[in-house]
Protein backbone atom coordinates (compact mmCIF):
# COMPACT_ATOMS: atom_id res chain seq x y z
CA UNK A 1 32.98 34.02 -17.64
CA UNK A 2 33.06 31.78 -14.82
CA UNK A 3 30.27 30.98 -12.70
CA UNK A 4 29.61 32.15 -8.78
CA UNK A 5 28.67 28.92 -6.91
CA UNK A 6 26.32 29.11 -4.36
CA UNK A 7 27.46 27.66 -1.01
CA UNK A 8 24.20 25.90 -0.01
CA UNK A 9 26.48 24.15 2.67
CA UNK A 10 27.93 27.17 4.34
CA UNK A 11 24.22 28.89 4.39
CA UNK A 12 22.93 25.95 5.24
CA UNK A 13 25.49 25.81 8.30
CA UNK A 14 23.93 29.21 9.21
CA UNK A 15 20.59 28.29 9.28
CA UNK A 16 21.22 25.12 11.28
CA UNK A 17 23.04 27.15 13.84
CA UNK A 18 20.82 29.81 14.32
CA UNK A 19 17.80 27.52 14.90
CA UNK A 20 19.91 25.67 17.70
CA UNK A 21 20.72 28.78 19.53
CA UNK A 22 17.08 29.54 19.53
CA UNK A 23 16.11 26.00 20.35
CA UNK A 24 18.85 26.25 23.55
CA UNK A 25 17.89 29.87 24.32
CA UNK A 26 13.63 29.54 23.98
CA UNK A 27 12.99 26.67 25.84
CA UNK A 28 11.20 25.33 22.38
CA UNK A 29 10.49 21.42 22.17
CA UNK A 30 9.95 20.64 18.40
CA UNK A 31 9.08 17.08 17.38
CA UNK A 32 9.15 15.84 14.07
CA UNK A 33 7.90 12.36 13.07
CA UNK A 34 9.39 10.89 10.21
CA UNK A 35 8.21 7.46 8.42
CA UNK A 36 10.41 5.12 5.72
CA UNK A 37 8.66 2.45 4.02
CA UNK A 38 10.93 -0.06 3.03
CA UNK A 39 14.75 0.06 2.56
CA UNK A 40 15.20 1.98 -0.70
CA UNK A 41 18.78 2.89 -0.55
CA UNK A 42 18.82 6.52 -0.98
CA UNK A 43 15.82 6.98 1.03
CA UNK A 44 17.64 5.47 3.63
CA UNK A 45 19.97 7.63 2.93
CA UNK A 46 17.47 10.91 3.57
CA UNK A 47 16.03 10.00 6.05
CA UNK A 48 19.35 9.22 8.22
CA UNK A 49 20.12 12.86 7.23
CA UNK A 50 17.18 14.06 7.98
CA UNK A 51 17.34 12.46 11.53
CA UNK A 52 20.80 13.32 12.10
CA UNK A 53 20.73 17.25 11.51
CA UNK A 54 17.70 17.29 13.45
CA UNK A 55 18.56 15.86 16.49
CA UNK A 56 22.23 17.99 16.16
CA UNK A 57 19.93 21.37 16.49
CA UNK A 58 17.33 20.05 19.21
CA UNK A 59 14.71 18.22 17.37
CA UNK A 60 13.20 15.23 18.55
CA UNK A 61 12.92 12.74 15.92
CA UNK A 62 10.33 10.15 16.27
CA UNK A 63 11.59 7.64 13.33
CA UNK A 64 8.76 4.70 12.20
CA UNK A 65 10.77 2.51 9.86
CA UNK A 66 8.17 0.26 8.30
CA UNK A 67 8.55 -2.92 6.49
CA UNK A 68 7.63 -3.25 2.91
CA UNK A 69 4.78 -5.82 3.52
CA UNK A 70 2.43 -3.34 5.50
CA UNK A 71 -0.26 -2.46 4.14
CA UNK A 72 -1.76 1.12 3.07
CA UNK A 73 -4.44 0.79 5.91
CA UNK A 74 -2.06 0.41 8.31
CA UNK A 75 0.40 3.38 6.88
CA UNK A 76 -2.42 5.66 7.11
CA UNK A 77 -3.19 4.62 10.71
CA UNK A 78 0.13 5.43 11.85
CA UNK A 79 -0.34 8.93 10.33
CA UNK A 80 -3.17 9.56 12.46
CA UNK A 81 -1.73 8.37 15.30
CA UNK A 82 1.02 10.66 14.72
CA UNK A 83 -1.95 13.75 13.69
CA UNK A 84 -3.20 12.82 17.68
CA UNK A 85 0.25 13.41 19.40
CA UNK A 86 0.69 16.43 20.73
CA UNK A 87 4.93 15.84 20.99
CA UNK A 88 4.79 15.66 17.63
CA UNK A 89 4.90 18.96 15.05
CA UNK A 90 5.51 18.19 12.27
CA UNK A 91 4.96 14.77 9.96
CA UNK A 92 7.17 13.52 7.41
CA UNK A 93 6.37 10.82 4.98
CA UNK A 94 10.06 9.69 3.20
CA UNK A 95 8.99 9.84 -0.36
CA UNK A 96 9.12 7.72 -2.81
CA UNK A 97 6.89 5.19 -1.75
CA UNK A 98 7.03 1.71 -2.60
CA UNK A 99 5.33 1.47 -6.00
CA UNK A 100 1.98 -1.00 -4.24
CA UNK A 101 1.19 2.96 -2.07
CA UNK A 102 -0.28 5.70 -3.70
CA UNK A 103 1.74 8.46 -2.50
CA UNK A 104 -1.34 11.33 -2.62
CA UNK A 105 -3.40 9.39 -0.12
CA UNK A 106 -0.35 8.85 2.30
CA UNK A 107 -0.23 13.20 1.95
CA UNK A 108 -3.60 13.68 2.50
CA UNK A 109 -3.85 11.88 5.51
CA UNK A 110 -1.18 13.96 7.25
CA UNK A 111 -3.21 16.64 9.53
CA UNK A 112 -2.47 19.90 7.26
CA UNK A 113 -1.48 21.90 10.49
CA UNK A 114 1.47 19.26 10.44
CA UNK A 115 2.62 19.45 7.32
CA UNK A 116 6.39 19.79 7.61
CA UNK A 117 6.81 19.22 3.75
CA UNK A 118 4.18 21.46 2.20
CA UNK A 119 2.49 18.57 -0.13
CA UNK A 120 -0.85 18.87 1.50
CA UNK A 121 -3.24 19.93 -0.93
CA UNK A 122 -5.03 21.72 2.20
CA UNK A 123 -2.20 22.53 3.79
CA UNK A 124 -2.75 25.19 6.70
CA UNK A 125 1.02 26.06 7.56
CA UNK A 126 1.36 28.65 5.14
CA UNK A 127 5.35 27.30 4.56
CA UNK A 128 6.80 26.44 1.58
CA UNK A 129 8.12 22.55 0.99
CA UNK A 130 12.09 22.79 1.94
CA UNK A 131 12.62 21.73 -1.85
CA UNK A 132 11.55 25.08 -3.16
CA UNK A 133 12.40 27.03 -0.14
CA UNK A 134 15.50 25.99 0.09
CA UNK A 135 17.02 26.69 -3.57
CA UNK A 136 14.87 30.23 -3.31
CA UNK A 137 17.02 31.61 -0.46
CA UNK A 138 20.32 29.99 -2.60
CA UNK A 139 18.72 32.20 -5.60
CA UNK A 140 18.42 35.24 -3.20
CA UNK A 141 21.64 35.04 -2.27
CA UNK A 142 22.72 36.12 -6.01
CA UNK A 143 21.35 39.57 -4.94
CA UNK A 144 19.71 39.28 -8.92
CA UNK A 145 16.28 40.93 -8.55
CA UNK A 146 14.19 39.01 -10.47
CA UNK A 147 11.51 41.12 -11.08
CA UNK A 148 10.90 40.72 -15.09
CA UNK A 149 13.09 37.89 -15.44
CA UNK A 150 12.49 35.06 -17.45
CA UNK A 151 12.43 31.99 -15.29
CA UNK A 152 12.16 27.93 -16.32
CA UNK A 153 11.56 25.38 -13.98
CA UNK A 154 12.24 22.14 -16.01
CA UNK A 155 11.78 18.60 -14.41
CA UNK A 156 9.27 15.40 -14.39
CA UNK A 157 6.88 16.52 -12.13
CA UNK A 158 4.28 18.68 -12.68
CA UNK A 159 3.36 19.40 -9.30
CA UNK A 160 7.06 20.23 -8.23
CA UNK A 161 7.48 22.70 -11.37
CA UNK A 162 4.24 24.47 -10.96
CA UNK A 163 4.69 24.93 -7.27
CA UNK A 164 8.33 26.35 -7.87
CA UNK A 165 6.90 28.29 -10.65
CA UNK A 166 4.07 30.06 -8.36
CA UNK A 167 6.97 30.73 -5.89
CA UNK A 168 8.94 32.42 -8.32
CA UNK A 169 5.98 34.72 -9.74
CA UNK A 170 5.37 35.84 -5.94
CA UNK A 171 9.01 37.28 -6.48
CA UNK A 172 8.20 38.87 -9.59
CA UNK A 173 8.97 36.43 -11.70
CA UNK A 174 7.85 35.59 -15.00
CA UNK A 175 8.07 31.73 -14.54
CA UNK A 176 6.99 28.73 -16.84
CA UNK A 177 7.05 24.99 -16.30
CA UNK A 178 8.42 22.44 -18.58
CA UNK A 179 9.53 19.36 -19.52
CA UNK A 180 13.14 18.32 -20.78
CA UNK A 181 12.21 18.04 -24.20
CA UNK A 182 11.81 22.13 -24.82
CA UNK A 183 15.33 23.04 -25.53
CA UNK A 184 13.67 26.46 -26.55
CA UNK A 185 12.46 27.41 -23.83
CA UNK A 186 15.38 26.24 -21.73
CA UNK A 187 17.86 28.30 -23.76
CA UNK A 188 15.84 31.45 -22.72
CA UNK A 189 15.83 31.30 -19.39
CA UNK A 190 17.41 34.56 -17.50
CA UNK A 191 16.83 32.07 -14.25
CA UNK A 192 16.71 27.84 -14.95
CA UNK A 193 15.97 25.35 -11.95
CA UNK A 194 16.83 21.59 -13.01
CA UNK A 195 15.17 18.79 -11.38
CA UNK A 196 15.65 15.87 -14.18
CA UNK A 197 17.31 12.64 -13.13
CA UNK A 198 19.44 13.15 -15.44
CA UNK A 199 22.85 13.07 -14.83
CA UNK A 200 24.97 16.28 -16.65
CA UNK A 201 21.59 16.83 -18.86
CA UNK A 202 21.89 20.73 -19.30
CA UNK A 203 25.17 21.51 -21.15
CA UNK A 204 26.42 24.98 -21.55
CA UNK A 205 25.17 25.03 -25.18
CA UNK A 206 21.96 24.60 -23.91
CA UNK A 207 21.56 27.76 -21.78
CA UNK A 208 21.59 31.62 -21.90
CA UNK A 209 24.74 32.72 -21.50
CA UNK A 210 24.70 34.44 -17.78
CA UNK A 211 21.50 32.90 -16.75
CA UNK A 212 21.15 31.51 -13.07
CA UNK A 213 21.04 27.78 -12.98
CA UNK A 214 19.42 25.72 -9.91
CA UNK A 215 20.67 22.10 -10.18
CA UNK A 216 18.17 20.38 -7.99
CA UNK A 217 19.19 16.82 -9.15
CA UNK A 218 21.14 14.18 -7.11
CA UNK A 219 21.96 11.54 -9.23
CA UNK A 220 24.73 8.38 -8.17
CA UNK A 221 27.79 7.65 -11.32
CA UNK A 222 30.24 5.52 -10.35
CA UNK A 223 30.16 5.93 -6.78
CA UNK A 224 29.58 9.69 -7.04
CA UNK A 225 26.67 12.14 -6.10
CA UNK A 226 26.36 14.43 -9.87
CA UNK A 227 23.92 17.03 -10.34
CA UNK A 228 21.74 16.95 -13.82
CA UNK A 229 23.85 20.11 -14.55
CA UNK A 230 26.99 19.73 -16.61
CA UNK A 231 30.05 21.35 -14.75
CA UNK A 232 30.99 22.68 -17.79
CA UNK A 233 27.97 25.37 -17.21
CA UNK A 234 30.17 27.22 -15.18
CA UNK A 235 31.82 28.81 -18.13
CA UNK A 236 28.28 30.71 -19.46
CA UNK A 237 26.11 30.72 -16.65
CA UNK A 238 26.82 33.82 -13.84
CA UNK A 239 25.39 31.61 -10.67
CA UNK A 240 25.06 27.57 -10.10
CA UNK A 241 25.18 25.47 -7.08
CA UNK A 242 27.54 22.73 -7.15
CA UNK A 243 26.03 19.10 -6.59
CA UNK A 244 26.91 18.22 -4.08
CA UNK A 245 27.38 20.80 -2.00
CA UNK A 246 24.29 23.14 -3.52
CA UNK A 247 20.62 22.66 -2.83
CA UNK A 248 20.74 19.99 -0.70
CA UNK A 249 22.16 20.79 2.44
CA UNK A 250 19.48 23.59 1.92
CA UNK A 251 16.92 21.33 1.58
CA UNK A 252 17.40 19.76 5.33
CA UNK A 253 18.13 23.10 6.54
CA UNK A 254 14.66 24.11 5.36
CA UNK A 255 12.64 21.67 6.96
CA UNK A 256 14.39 22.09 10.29
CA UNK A 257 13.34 25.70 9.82
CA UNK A 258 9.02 24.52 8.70
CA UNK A 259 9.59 22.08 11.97
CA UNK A 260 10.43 25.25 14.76
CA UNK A 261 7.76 27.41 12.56
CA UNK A 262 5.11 24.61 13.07
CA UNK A 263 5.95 24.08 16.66
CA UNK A 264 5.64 27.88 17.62
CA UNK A 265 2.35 27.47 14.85
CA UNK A 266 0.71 25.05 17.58
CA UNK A 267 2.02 27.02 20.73
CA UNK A 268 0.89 30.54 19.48
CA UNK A 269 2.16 32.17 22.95
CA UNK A 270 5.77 31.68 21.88
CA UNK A 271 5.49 33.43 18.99
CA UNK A 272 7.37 36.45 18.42
């Protein structure tokens, strides 16, 4: 056997191009704000993606870089200056934070009708944070239904996995959360979505053989971006997406697509 990748770059050209013909054809003026706090390489490294794809499709970026030494009072009155511009659509805090922020009250400030990312515990968009949304329309594109399937979301965060999780039982699903550690559980899954920080973690002997595997890790080894999925998968597992090449282009392409939702969200007459 030998694995299907998913393209998340050519899909994720797609998307990009679509939402620029409708940009150019629609008159639409979509703003997103985006904020860095510090200089945190691979941040950096986001956001200037971020920025760049945007402003390729129509976008206008408003960019705040911010130097380490602010303080959290003045963070959180930049969001709400941000909440009280109308240009703006959508608001995008670059996350991680530096360790001296706590990350839930730099969320919670964003005004929930503008929040591009889908952290808000409030949030009022209805959309789905690009880092689940994207790697679901990657897993659609298998054409599995996975209705009854057994799916695993393992990774660090229990916020990330649960949300992925809920998003998978809305498709029928029958999804669990867990850590690294259950090598059980892993070996089970009919779908598996890795987000680790671990580079090459999951080896083939560690999965069902034909399962679908999501490698949502971007990790740096000598110079080179590696997902936390071995490549060796490829021989047991029927889908993967490569790293790079995968879930990440899918990722921007997915928040381009919450930004034009919010905008026509806050300008209900050009909805369609």
């Amino acid at each position: 056997m030998s694995a299907i990748l998913l393209d998340g770059k050519t899909e994720a050209a797609r998307i990009r191009a679509e939402l620029k013909e409708e940009i150019a054809a629609s008159g639409l003026k979509p703003g997103l704000a985006v904020i860095l706090v510090g200089s945190d390489p691979a941040s950096l490294l986001y956001v200037n993606l971020k920025e760049k794809a945007a402003s390729e499709i129509g976008i206008k970026v408003l960019r705040f870089d911010l130097s380490i030494t602010i303080t959290e009072t003045e963070l959180l009155a930049k969001i709400r200056d941000l909440n009280a511009d109308a240009a703006v659509n959508g608001i995008l805090v670059q996350l991680p934070l530096p360790e001296q922020f706590n990350p839930n009250a730099a969320i919670d400030a964003i005004d929930p009708t503008k929040d591009v990312d889908g952290f808000h515990p409030k949030n009022m968009t209805g959309l789905l944070s690009p880092g689940i949304s994207g790697p679901l329309e990657l897993i659609k594109k298998t054409g599995v239904e996975l209705t009854g399937k057994h799916a695993v979301v393992v990774g660090n965060s229990a916020v990330f996995t649960q949300s992925f999780c809920d998003a998978l039982r809305v498709a029928g699903a029958h999804a669990e959360p867990t850590y690294p550690e259950n090598a059980e559980l892993i070996k089970n899954a009919d779908l598996l979505v890795v987000a680790v920080g671990r580079p090459g973690f999951i080896k083939p002997n560690m999965i069902k053989p034909g399962a679908i595997v999501i490698d949502i890790g971007t990790n740096k080894v000598d110079g080179k971006t590696v997902g936390d999925v071995s490549p060796e998968v490829s021989e047991v597992a029927s889908f993967m997406t490569p790293v790079p090449g995968g879930v990440g282009p899918m990722t921007v392409a997915m928040l381009l697509k919450n930004v034009v939702e919010l905008y026509k969200q806050q300008n209900l007459e050009l909805r369609t």
